[in-house]
N, C-alpha and C. Protein backbone atom coordinates (compact mmCIF):
# COMPACT_ATOMS: atom_id res chain seq x y z
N UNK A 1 17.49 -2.63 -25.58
CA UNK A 1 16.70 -3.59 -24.84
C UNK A 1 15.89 -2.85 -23.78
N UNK A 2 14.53 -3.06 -23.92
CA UNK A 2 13.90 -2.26 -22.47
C UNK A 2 13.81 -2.73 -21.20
N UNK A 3 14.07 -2.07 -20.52
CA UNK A 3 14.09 -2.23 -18.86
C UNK A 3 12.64 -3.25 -18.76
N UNK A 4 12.74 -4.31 -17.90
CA UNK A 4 11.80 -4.93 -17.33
C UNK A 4 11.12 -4.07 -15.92
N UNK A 5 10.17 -3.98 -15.75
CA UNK A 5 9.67 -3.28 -15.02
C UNK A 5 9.08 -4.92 -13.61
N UNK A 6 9.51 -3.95 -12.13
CA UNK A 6 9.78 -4.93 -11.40
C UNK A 6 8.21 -6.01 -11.65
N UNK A 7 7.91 -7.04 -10.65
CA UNK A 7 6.84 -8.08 -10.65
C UNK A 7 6.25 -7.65 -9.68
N UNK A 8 4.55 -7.29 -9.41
CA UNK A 8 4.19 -6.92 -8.60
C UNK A 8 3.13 -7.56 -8.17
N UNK A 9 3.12 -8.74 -6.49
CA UNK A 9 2.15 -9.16 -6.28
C UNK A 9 1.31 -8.96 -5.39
N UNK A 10 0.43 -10.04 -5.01
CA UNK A 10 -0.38 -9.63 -4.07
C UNK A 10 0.16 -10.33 -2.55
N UNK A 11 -0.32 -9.37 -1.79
CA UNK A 11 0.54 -10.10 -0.41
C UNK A 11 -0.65 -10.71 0.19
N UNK A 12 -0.51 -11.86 0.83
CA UNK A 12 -2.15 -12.60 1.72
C UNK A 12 -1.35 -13.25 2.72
N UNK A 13 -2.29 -13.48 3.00
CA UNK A 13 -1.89 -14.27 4.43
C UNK A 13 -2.05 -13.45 5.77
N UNK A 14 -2.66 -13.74 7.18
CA UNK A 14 -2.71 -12.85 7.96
C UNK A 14 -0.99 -13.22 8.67
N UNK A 15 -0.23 -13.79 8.06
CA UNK A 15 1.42 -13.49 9.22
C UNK A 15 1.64 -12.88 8.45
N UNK A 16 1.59 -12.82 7.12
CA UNK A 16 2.77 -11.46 6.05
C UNK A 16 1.94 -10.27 6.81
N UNK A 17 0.64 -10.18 7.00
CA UNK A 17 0.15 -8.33 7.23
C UNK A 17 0.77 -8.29 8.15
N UNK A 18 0.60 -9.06 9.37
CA UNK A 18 1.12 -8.97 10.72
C UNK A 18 2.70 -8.39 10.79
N UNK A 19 3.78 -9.60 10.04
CA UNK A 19 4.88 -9.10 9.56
C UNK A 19 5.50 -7.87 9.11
N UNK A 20 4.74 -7.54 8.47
CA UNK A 20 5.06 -6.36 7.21
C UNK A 20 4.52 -4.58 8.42
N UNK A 21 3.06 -5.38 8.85
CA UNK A 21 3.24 -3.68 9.70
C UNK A 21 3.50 -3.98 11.23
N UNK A 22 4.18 -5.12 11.93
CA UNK A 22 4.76 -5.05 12.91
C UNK A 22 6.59 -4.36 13.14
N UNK A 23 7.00 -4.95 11.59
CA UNK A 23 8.50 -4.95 11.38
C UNK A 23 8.74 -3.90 10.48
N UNK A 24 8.01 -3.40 9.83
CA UNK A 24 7.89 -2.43 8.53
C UNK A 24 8.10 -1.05 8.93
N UNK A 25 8.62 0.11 8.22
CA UNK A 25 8.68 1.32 8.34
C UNK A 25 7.14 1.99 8.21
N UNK A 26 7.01 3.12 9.36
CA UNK A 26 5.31 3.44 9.17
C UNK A 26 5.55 4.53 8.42
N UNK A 27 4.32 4.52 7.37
CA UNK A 27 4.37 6.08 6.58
C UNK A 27 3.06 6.79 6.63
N UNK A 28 2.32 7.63 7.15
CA UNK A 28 1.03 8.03 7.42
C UNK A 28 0.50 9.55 6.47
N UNK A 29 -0.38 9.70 6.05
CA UNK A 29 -0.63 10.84 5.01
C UNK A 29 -2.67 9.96 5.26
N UNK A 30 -3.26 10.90 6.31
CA UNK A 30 -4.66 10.66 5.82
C UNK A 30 -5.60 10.49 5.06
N UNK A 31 -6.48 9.44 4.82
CA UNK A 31 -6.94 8.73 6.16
C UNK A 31 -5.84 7.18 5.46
N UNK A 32 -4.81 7.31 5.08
CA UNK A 32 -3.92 6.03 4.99
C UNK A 32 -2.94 5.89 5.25
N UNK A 33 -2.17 4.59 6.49
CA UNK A 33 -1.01 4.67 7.14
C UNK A 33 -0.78 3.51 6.26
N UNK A 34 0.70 3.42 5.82
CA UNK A 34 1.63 2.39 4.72
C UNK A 34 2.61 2.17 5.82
N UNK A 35 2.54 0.59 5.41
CA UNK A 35 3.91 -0.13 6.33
C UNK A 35 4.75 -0.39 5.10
N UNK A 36 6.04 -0.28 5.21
CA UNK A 36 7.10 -1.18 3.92
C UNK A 36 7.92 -1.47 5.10
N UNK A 37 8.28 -2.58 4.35
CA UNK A 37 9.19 -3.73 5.00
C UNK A 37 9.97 -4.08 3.85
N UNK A 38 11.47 -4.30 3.93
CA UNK A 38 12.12 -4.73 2.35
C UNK A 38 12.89 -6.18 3.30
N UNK A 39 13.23 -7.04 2.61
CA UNK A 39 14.48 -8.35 2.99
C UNK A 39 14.98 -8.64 1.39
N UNK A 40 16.28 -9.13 1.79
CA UNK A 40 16.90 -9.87 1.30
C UNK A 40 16.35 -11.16 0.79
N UNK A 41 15.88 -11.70 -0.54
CA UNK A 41 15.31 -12.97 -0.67
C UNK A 41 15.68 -13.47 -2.16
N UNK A 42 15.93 -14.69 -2.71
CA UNK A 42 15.72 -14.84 -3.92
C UNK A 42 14.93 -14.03 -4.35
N UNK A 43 13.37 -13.94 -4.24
CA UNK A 43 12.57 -13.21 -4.59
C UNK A 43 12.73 -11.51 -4.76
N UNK A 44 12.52 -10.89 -5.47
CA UNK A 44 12.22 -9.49 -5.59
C UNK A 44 11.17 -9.14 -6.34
N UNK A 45 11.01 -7.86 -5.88
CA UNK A 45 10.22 -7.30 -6.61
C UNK A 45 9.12 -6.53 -5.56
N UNK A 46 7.69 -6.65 -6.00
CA UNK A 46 7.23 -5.89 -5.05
C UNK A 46 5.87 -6.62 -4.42
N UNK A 47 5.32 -6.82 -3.10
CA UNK A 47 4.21 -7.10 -2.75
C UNK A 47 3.37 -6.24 -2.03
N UNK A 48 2.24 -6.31 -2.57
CA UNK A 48 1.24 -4.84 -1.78
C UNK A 48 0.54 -5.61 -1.28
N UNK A 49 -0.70 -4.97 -0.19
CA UNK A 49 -1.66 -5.29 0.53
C UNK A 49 -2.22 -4.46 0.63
N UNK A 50 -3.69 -4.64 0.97
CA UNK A 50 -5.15 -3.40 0.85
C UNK A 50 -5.77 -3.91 2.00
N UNK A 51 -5.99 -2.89 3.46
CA UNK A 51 -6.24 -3.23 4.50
C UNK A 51 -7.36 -2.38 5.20
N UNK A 52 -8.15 -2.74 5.46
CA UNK A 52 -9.36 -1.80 6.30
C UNK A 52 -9.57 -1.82 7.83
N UNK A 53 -9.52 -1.24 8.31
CA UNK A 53 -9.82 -1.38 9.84
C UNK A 53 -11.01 -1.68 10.42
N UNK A 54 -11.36 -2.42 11.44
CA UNK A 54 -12.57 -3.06 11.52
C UNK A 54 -13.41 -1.91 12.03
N UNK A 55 -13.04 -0.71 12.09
CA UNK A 55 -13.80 0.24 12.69
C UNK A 55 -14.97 0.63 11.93
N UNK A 56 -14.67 0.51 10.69
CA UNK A 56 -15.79 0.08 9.35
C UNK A 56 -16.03 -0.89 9.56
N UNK A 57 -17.85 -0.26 10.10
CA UNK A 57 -18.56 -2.03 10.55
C UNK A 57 -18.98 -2.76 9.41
N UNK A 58 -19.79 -1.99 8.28
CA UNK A 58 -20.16 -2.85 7.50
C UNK A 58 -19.10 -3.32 6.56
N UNK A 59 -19.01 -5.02 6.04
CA UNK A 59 -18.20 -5.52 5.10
C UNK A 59 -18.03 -5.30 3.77
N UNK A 60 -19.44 -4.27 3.83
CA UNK A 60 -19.50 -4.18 2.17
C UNK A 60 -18.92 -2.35 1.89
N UNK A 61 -18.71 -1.83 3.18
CA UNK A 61 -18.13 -0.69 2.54
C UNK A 61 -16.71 -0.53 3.07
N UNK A 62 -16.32 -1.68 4.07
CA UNK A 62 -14.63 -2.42 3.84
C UNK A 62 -14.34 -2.61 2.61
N UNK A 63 -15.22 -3.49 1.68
CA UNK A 63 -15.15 -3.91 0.21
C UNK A 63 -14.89 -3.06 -0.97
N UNK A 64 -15.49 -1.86 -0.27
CA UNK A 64 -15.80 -0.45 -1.22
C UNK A 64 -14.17 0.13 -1.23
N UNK A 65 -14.10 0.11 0.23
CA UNK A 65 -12.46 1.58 0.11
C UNK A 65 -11.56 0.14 -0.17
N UNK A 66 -11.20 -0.84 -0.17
CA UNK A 66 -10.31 -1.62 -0.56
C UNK A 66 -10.37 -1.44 -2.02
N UNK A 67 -11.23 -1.74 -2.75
CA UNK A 67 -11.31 -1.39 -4.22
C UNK A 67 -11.03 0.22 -4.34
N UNK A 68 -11.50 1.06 -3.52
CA UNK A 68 -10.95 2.57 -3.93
C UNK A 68 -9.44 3.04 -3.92
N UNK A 69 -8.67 1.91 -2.86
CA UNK A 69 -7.64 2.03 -3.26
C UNK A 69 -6.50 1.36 -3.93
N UNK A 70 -7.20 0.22 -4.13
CA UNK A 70 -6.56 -0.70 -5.39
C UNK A 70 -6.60 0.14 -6.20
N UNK A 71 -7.73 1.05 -6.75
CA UNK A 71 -7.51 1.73 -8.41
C UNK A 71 -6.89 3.30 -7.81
N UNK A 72 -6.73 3.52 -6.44
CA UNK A 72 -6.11 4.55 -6.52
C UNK A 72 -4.69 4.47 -6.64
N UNK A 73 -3.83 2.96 -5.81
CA UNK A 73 -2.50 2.54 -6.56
C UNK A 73 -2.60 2.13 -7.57
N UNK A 74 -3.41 1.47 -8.63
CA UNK A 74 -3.09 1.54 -10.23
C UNK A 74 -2.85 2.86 -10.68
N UNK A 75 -3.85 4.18 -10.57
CA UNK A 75 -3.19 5.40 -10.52
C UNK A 75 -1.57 5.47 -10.75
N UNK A 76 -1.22 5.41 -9.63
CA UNK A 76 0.02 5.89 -8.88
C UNK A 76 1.05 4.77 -9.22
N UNK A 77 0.71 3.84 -9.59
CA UNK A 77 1.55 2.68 -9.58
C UNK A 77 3.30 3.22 -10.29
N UNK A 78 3.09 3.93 -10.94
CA UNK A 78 4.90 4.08 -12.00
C UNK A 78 5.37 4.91 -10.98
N UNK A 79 4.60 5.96 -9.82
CA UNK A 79 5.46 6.65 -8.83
C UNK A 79 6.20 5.47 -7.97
N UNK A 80 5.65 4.48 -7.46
CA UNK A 80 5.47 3.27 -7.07
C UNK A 80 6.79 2.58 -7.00
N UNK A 81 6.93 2.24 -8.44
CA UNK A 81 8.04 1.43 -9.28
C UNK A 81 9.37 2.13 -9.37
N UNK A 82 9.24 3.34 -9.87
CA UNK A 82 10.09 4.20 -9.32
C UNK A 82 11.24 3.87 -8.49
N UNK A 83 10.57 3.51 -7.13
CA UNK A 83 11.41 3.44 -5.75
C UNK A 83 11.77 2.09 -5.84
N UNK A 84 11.41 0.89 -6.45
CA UNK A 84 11.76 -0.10 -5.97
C UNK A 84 13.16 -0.75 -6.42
N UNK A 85 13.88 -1.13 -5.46
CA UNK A 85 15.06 -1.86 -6.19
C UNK A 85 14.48 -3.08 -6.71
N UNK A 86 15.79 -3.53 -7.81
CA UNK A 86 15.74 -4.68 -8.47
C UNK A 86 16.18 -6.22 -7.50
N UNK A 87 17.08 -5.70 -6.51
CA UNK A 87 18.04 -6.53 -6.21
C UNK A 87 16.44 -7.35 -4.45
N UNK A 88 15.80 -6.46 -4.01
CA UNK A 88 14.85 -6.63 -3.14
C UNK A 88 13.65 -7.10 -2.72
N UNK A 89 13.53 -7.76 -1.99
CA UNK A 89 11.75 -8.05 -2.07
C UNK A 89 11.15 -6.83 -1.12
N UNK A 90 10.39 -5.87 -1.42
CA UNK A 90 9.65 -5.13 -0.70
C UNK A 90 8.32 -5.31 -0.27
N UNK A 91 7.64 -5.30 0.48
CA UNK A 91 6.47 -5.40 0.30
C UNK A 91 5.65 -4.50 1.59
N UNK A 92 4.49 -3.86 0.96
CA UNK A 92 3.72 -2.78 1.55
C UNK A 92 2.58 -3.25 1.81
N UNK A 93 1.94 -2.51 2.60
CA UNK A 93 0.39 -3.02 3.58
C UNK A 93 0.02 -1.48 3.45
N UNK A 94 -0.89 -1.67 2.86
CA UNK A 94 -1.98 0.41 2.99
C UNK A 94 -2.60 0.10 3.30
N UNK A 95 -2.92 0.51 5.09
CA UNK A 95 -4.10 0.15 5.32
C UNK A 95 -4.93 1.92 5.94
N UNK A 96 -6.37 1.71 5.81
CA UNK A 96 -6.83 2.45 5.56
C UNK A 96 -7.67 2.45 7.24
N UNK A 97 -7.72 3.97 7.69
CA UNK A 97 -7.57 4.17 9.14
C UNK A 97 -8.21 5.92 9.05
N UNK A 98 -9.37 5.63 8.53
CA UNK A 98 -10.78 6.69 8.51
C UNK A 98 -11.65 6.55 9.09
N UNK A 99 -12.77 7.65 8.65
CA UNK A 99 -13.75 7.86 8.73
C UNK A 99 -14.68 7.57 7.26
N UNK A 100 -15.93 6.78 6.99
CA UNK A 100 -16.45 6.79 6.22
C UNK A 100 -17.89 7.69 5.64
N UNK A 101 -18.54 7.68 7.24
CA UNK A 101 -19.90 7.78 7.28
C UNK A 101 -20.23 9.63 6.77
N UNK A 102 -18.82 10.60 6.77
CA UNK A 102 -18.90 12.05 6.22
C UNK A 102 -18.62 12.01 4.78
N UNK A 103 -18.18 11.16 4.00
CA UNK A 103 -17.64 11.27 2.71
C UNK A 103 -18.84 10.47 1.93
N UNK A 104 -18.88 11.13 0.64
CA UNK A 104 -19.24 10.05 -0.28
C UNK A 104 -18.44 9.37 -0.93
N UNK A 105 -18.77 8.44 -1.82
CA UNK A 105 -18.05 7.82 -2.74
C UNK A 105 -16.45 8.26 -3.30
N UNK A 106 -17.48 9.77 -4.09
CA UNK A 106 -16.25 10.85 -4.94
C UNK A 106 -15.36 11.21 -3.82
N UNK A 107 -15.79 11.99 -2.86
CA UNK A 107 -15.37 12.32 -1.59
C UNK A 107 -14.20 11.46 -0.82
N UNK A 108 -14.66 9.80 -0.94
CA UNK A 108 -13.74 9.15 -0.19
C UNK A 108 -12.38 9.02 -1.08
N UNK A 109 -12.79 8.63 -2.94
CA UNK A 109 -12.13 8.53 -3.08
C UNK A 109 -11.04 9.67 -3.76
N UNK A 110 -11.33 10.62 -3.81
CA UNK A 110 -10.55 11.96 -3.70
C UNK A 110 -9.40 11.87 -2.73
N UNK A 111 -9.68 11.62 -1.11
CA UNK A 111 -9.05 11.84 -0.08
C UNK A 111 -7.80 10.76 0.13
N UNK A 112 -8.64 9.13 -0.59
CA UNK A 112 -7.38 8.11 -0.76
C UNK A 112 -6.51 8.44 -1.87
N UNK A 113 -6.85 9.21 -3.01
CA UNK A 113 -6.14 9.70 -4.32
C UNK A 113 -4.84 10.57 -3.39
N UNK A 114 -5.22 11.64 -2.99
CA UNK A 114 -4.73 12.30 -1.96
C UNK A 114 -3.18 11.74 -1.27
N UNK A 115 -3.83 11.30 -0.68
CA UNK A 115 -3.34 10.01 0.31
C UNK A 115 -1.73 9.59 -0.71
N UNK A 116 -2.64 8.56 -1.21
CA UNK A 116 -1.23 7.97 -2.15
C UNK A 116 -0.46 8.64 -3.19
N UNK A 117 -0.70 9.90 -3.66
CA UNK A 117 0.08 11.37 -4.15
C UNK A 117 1.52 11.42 -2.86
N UNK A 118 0.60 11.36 -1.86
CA UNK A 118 1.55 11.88 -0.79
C UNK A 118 2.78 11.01 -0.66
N UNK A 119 2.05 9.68 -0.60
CA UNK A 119 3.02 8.64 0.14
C UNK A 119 3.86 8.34 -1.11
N UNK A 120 3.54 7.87 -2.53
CA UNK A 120 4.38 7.90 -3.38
C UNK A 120 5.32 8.94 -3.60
N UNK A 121 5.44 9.96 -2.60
CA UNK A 121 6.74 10.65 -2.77
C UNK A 121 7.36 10.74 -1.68
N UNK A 122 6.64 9.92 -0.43
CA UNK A 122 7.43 10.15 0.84
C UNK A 122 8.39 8.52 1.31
N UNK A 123 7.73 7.81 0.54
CA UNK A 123 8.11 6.14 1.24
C UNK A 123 10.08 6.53 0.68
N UNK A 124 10.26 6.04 1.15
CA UNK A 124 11.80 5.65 1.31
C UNK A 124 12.48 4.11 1.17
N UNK A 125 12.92 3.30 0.35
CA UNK A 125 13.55 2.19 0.76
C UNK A 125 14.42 2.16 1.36
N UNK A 126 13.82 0.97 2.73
CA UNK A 126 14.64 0.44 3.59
C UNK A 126 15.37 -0.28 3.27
N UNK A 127 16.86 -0.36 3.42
CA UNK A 127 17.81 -1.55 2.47
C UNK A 127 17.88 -2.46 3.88
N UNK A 128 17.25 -3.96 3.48
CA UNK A 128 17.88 -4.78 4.84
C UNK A 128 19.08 -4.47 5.27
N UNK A 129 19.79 -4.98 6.69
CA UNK A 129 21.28 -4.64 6.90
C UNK A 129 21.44 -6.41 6.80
C-alpha cells in the first residue's frame, strides 16, 4: 500500500500570517525569513504562505517574487514533506525580506532557489508541548 503523502494548503487570512510569524519558530537564509508554527489539531498536514514586504513598492513586482517562490517551493516541495509529521498541523509563512531593484528576473529567482535549498534542510519540527 503506498504512503499517502501529507495535504498541503494554502494559509489566508491576515490572523493565521500574524499567528504563524508572531508564535512560529524564525528560520532566515537570504533574502527569505520562514516562520513554522506546528499545534495539535484534528487537522494535519501542512499550510504554507507566500509573503512580501511592503518595502517592494510596486504591487506588480510583490506579484512577481510571490509567484517566484511559489514555483521555487514546488521545486523543493518532497524536501518539504520530508519533515512533516502525520500526526500535526504545521504551517509556514516565507516571507520574502529583499532587495529587488539589483536583480533581474533569473537573478532574483536564483537567490529565492537558493534560499529554499537552505531552509529545506534547516527547518526543524516544532512538536507542540
Amino acid at each position: 500500500m503506498p504512503l499517502l503523502e501529507p495535504s498541503i494548503e494554502t494559509l489566508a487570512g491576515f490572523g493565521s500570517f500574524t499567528r504563524v510569524i508572531t508564535r512560529g519558530k524564525k528560520y532566515e537564509s537570504t533574502p527569505i525569513k520562514a516562520f513554522v508554527c506546528s499545534s495539535l489539531s484534528k487537522q494535519t498536514g501542512l499550510r504554507i504562505g507566500f509573503a512580501v514586504t511592503r518595502g517592494i513598492r510596486k504591487a506588480a513586482h510583490r506579484n512577481l517574487l510571490k509567484r517566484l517562490m511559489r514555483e521555487a517551493f514546488r521545486e523543493k516541495k518532497k524536501d518539504f514533506l520530508a519533515r512533516v509529521n502525520s500526526k500535526i498541523l504545521q504551517e509556514i509563512v516565507f516571507l520574502y525580506n529583499g532587495n529587488i531593484k539589483s536583480l533581474t528576473k533569473k537573478g532574483c529567482f536564483a537567490a529565492i532557489n537558493r534560499a529554499f535549498t537552505e531552509l529545506s534542510s534547516a527547518i526543524n519540527i516544532v512538536y507542540p508541548k
